[in-house]
PDB file of N, CA and C in Angstrom:
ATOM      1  N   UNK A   1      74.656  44.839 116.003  1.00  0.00           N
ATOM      2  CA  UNK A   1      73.234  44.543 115.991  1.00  0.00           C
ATOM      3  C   UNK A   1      72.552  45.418 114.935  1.00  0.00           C
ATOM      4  N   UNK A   2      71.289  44.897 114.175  1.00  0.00           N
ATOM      5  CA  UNK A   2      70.554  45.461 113.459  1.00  0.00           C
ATOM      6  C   UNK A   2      69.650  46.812 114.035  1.00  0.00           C
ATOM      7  N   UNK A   3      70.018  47.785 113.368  1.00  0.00           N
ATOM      8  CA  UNK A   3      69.222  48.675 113.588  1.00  0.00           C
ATOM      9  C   UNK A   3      68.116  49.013 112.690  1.00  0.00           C
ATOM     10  N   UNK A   4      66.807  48.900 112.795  1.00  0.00           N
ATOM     11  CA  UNK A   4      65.777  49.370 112.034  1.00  0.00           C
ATOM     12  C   UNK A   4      65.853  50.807 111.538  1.00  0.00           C
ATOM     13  N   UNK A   5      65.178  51.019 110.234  1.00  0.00           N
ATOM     14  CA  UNK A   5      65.300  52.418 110.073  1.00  0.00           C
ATOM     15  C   UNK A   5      63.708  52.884 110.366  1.00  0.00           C
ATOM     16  N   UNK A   6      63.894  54.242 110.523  1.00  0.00           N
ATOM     17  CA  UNK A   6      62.217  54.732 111.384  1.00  0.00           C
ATOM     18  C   UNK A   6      61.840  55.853 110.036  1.00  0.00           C
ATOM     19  N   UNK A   7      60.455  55.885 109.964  1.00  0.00           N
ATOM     20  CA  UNK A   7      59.762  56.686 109.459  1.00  0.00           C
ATOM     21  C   UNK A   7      59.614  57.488 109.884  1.00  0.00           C
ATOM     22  N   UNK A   8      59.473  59.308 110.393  1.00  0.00           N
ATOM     23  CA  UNK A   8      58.954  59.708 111.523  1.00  0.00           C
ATOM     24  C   UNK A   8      59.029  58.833 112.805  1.00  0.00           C
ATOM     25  N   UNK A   9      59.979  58.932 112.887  1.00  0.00           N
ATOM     26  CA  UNK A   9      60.203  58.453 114.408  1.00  0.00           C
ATOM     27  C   UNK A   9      59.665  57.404 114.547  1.00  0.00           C
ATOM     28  N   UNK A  10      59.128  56.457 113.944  1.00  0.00           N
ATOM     29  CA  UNK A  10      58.175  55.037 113.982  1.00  0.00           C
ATOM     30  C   UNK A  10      58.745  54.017 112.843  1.00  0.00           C
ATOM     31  N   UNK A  11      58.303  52.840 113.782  1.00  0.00           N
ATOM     32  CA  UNK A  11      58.900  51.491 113.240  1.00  0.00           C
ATOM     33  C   UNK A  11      58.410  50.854 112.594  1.00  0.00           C
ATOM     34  N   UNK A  12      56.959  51.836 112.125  1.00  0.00           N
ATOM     35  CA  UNK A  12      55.990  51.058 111.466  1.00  0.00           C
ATOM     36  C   UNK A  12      54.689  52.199 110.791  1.00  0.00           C
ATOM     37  N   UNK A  13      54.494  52.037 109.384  1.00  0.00           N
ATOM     38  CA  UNK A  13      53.101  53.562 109.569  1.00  0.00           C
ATOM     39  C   UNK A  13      51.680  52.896 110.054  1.00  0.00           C
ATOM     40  N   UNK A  14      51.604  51.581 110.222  1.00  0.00           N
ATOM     41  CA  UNK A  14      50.623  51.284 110.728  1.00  0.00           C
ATOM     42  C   UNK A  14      49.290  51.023 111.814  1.00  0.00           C
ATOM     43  N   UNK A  15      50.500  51.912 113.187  1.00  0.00           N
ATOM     44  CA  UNK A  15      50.199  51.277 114.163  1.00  0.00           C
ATOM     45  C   UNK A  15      49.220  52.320 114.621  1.00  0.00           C
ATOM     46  N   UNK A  16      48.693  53.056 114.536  1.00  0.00           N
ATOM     47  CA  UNK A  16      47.620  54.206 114.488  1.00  0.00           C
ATOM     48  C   UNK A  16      46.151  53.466 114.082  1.00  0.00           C
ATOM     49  N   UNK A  17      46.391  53.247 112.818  1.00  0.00           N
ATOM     50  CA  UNK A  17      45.322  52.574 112.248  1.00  0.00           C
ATOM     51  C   UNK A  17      44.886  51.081 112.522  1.00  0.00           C
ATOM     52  N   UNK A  18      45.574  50.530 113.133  1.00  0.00           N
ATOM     53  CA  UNK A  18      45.590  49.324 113.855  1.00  0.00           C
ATOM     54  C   UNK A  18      44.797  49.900 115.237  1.00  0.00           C
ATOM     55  N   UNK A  19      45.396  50.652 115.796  1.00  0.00           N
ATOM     56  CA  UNK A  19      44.334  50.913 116.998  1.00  0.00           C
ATOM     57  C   UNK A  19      43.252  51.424 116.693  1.00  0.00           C
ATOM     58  N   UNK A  20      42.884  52.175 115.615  1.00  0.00           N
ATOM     59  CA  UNK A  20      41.658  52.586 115.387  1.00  0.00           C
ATOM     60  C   UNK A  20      40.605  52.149 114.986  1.00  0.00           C
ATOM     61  N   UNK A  21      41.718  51.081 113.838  1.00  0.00           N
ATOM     62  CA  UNK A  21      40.113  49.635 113.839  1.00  0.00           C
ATOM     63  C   UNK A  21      40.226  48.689 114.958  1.00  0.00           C
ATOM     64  N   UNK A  22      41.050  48.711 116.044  1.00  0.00           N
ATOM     65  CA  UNK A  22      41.050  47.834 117.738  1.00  0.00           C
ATOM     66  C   UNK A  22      39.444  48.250 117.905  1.00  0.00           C
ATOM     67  N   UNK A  23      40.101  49.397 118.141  1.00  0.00           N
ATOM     68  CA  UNK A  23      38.800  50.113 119.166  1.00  0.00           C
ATOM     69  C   UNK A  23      37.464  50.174 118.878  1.00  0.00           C
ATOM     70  N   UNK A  24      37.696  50.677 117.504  1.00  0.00           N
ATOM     71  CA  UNK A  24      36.312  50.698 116.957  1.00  0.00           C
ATOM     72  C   UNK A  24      35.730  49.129 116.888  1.00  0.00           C
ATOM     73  N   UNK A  25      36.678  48.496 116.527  1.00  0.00           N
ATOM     74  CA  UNK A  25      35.574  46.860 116.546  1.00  0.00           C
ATOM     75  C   UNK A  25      35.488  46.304 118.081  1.00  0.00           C
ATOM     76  N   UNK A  26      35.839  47.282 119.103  1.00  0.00           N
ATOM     77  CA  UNK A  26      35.229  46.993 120.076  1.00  0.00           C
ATOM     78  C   UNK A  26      36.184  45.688 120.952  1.00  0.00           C
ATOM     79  N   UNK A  27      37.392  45.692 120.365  1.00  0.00           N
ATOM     80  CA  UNK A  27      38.516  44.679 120.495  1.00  0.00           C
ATOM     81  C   UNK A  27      39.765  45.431 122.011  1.00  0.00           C
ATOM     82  N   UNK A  28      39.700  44.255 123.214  1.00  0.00           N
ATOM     83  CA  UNK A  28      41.272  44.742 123.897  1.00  0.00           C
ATOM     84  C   UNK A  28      42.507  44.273 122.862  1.00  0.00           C
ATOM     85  N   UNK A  29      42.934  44.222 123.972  1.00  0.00           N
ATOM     86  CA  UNK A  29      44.692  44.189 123.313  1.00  0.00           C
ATOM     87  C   UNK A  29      44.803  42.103 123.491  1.00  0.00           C
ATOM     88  N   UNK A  30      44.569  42.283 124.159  1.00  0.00           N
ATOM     89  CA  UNK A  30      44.322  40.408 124.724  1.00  0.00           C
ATOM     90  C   UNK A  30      42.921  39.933 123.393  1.00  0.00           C
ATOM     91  N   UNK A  31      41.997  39.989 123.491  1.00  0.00           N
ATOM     92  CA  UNK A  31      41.247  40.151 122.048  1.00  0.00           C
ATOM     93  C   UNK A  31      41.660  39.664 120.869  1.00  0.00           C
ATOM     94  N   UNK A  32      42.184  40.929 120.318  1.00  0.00           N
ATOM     95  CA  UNK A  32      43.038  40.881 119.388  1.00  0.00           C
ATOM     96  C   UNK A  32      44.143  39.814 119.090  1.00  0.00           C
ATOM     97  N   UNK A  33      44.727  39.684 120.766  1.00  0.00           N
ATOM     98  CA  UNK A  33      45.795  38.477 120.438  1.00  0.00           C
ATOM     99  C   UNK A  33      45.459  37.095 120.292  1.00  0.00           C
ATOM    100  N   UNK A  34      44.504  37.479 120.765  1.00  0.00           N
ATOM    101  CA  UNK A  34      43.140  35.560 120.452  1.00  0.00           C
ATOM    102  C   UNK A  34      43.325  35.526 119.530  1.00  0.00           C
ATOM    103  N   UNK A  35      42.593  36.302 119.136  1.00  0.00           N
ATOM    104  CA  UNK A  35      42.141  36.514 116.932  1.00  0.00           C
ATOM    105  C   UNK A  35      43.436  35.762 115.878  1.00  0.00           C
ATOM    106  N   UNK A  36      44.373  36.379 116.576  1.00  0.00           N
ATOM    107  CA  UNK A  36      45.584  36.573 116.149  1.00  0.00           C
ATOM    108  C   UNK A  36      46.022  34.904 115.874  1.00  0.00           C
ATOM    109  N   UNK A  37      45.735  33.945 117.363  1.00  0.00           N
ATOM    110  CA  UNK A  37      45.920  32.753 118.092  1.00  0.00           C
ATOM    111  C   UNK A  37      45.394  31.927 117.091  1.00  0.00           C
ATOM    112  N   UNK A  38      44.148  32.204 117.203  1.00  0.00           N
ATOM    113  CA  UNK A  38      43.246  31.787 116.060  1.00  0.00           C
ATOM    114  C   UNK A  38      43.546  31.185 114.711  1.00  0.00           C
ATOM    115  N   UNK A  39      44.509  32.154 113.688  1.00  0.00           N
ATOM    116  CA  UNK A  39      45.072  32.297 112.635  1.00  0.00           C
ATOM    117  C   UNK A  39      46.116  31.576 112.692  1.00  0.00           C
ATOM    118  N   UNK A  40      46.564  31.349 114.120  1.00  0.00           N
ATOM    119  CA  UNK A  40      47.672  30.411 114.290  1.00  0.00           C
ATOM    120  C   UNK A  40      48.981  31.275 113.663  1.00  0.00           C
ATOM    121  N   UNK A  41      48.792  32.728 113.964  1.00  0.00           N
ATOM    122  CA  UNK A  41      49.792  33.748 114.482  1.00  0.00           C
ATOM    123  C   UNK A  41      49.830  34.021 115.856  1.00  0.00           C
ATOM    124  N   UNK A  42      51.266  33.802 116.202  1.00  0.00           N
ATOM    125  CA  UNK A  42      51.716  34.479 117.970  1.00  0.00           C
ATOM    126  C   UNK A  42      52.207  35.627 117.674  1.00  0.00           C
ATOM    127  N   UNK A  43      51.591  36.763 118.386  1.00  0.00           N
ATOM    128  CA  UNK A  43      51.568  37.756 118.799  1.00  0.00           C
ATOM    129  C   UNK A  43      50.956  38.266 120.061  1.00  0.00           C
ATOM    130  N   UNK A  44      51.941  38.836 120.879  1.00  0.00           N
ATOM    131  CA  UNK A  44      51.415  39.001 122.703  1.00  0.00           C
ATOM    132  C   UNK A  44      50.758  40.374 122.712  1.00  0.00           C
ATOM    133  N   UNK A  45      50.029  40.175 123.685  1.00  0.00           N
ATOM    134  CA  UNK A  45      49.067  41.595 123.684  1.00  0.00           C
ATOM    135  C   UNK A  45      50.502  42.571 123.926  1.00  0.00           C
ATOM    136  N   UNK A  46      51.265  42.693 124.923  1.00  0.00           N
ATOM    137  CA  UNK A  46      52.725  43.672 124.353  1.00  0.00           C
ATOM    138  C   UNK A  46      53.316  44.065 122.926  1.00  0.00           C
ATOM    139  N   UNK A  47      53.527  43.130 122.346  1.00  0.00           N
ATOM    140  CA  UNK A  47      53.643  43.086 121.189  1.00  0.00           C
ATOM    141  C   UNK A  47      52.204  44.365 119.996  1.00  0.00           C
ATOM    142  N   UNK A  48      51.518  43.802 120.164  1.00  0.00           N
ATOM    143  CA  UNK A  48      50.261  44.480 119.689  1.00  0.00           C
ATOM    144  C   UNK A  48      50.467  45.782 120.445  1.00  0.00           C
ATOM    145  N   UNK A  49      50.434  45.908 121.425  1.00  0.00           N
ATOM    146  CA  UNK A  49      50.738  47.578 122.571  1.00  0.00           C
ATOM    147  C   UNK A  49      52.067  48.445 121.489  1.00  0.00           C
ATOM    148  N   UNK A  50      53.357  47.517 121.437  1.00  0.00           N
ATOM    149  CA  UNK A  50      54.641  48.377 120.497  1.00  0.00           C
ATOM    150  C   UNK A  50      53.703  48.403 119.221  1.00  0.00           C
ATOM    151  N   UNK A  51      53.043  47.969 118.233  1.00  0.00           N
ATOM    152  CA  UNK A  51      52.831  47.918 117.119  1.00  0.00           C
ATOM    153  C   UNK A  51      51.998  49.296 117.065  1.00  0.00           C
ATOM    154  N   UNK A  52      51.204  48.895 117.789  1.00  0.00           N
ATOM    155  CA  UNK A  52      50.310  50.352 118.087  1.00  0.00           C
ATOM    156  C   UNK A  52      50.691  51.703 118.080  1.00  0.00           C
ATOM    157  N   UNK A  53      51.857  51.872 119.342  1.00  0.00           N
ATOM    158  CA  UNK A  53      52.291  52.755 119.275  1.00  0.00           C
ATOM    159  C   UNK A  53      53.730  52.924 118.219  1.00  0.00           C
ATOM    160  N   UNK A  54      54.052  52.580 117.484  1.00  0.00           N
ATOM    161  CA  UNK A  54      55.055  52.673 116.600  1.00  0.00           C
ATOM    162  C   UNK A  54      56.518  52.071 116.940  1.00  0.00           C
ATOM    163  N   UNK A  55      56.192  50.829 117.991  1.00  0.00           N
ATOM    164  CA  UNK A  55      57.858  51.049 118.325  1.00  0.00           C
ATOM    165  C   UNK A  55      58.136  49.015 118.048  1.00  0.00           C
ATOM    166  N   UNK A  56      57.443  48.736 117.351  1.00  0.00           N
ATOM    167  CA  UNK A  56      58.018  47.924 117.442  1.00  0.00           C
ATOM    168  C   UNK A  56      57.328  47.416 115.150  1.00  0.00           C
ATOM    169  N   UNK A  57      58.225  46.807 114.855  1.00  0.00           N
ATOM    170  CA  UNK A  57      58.114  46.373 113.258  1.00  0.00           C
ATOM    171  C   UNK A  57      57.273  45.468 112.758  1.00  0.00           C
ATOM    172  N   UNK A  58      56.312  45.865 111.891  1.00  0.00           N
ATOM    173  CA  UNK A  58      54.889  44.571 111.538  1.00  0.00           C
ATOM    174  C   UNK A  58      55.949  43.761 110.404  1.00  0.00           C
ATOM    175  N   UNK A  59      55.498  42.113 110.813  1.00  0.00           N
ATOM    176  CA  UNK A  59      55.321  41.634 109.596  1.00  0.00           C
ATOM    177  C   UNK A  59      54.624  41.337 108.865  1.00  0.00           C
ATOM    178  N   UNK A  60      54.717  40.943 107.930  1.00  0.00           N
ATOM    179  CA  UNK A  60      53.922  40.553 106.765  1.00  0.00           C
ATOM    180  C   UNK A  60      52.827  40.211 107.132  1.00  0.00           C
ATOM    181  N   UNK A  61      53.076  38.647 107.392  1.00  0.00           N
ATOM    182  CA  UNK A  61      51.805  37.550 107.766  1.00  0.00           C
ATOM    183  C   UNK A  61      51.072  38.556 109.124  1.00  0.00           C
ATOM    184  N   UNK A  62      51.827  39.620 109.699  1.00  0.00           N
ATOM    185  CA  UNK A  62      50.927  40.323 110.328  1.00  0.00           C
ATOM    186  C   UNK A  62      49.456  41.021 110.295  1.00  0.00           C
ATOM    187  N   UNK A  63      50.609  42.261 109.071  1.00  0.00           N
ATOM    188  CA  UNK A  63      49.512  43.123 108.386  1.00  0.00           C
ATOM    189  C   UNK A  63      48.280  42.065 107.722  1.00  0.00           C
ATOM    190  N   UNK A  64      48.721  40.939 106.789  1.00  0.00           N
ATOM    191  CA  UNK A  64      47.649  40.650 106.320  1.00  0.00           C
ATOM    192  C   UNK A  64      46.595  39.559 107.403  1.00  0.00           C
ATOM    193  N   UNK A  65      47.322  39.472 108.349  1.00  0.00           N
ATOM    194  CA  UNK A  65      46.490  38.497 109.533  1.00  0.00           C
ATOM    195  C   UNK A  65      45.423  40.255 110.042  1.00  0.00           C
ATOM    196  N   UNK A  66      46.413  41.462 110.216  1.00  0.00           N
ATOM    197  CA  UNK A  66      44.953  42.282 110.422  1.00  0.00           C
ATOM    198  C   UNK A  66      43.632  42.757 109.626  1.00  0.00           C
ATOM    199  N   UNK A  67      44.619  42.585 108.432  1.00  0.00           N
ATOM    200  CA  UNK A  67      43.429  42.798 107.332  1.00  0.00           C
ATOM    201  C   UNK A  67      42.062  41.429 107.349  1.00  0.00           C
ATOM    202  N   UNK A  68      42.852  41.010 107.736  1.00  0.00           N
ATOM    203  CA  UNK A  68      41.976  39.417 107.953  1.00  0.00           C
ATOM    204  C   UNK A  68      40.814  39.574 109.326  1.00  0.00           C
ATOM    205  N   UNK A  69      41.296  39.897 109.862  1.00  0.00           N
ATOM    206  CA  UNK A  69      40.551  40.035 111.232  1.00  0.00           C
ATOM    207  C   UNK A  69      39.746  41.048 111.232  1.00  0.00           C
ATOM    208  N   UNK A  70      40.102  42.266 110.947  1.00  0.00           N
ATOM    209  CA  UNK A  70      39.033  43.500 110.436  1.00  0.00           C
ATOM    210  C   UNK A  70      38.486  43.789 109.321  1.00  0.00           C
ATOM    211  N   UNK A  71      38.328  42.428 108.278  1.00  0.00           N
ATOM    212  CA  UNK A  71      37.713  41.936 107.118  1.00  0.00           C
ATOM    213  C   UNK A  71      38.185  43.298 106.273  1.00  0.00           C
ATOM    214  N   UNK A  72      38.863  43.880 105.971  1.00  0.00           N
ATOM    215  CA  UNK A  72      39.589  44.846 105.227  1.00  0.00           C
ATOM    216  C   UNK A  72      40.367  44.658 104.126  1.00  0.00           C
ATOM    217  N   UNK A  73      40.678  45.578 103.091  1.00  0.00           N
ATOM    218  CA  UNK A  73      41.525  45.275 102.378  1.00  0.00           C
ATOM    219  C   UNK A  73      42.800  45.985 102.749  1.00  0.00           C
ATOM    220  N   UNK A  74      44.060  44.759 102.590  1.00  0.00           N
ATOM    221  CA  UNK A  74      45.505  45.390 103.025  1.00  0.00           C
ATOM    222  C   UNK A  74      45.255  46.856 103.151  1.00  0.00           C
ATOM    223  N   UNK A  75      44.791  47.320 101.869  1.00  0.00           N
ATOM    224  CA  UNK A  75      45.663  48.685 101.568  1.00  0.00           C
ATOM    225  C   UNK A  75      45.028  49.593 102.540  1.00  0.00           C
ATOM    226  N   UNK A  76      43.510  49.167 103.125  1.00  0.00           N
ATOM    227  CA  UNK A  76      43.463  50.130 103.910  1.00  0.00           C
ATOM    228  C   UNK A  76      43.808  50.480 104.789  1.00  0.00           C
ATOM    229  N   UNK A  77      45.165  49.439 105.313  1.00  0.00           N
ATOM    230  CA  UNK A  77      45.452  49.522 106.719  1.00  0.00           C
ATOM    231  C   UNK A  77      46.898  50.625 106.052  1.00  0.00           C
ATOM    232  N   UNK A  78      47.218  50.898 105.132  1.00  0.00           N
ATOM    233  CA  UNK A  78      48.167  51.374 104.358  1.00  0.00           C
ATOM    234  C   UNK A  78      47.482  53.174 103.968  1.00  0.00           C
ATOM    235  N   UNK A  79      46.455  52.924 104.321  1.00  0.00           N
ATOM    236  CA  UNK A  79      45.948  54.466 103.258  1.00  0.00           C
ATOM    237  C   UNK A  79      45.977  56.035 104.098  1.00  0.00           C
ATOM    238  N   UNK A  80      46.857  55.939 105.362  1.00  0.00           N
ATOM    239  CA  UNK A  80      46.920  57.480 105.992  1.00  0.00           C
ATOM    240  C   UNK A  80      48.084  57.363 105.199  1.00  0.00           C
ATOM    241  N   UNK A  81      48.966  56.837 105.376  1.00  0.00           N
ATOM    242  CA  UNK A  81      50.405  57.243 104.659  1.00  0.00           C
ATOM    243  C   UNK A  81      50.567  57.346 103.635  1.00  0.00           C
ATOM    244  N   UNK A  82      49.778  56.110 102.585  1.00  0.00           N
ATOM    245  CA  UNK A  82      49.426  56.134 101.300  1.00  0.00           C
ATOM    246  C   UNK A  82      49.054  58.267 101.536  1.00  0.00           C
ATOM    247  N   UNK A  83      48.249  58.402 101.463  1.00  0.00           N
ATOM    248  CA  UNK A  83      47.487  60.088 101.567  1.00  0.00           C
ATOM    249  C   UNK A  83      48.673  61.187 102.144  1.00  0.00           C
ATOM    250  N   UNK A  84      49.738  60.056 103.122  1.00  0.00           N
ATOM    251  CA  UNK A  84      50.892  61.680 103.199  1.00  0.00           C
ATOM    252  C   UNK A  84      51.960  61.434 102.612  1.00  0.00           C
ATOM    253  N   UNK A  85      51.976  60.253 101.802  1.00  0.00           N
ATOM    254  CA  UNK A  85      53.219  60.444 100.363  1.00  0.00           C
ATOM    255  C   UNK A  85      52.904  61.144  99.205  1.00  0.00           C
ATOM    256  N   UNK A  86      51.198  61.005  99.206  1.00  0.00           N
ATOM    257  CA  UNK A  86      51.101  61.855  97.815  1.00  0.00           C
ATOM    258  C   UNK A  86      50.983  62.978  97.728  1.00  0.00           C
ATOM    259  N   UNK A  87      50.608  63.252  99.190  1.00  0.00           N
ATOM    260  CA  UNK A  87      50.571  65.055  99.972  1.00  0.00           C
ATOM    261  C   UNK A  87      51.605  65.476  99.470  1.00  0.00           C
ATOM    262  N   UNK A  88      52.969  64.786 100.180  1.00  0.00           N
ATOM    263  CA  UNK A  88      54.147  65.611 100.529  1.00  0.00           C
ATOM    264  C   UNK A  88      55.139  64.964  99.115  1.00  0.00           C
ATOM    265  N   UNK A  89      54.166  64.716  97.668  1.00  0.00           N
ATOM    266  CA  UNK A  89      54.799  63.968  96.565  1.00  0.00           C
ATOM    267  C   UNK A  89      55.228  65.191  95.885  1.00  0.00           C
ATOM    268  N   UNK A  90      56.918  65.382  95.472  1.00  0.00           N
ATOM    269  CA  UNK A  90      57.009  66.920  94.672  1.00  0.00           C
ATOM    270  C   UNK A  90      57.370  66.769  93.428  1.00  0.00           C
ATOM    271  N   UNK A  91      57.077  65.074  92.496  1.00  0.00           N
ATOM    272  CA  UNK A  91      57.669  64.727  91.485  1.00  0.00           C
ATOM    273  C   UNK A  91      56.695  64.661  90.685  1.00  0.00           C
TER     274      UNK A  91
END
């Protein structure tokens, strides 16, 4: 079986910032998976719960279905990590 490889212990750097624009736009986990429904992406509020907490892998049509939903651009759902590669950049 396929094993994912982890970043810091996570399956994903996104899932932080995904809850932080949840919350702040005032969104549950069920919410979110409407939104999601909407776009005519399936994704279960569980699903959204692993993403969150790092344990489960975004795809594509994901990330940009959140950027979509929290009217954002990709990269910002990208820019804590973006900020600790260039931190911890020694080249």
């Amino acid at each position: 079986m396929y094993q994912s490889s982890k970043y810091n212990n996570k399956l994903n750097v996104t899932g932080r910032k995904i809850k932080e624009l949840r919350i702040k736009n005032h969104l549950s986990l069920s919410n979110l998976s409407i939104k999601f429904a909407l776009l005519g992406i399936d994704i279960s509020k569980p699903s959204l719960h692993k993403l969150e907490n790092g344990n489960r892998v975004i795809k594509d049509y994901e990330l940009y279905g959140l950027s979509y939903v929290f009217n954002i651009p990709l990269s910002d759902l990208l820019s804590d990590f973006e900020k600790e590669i260039n931190k911890n950049n020694v080249g």
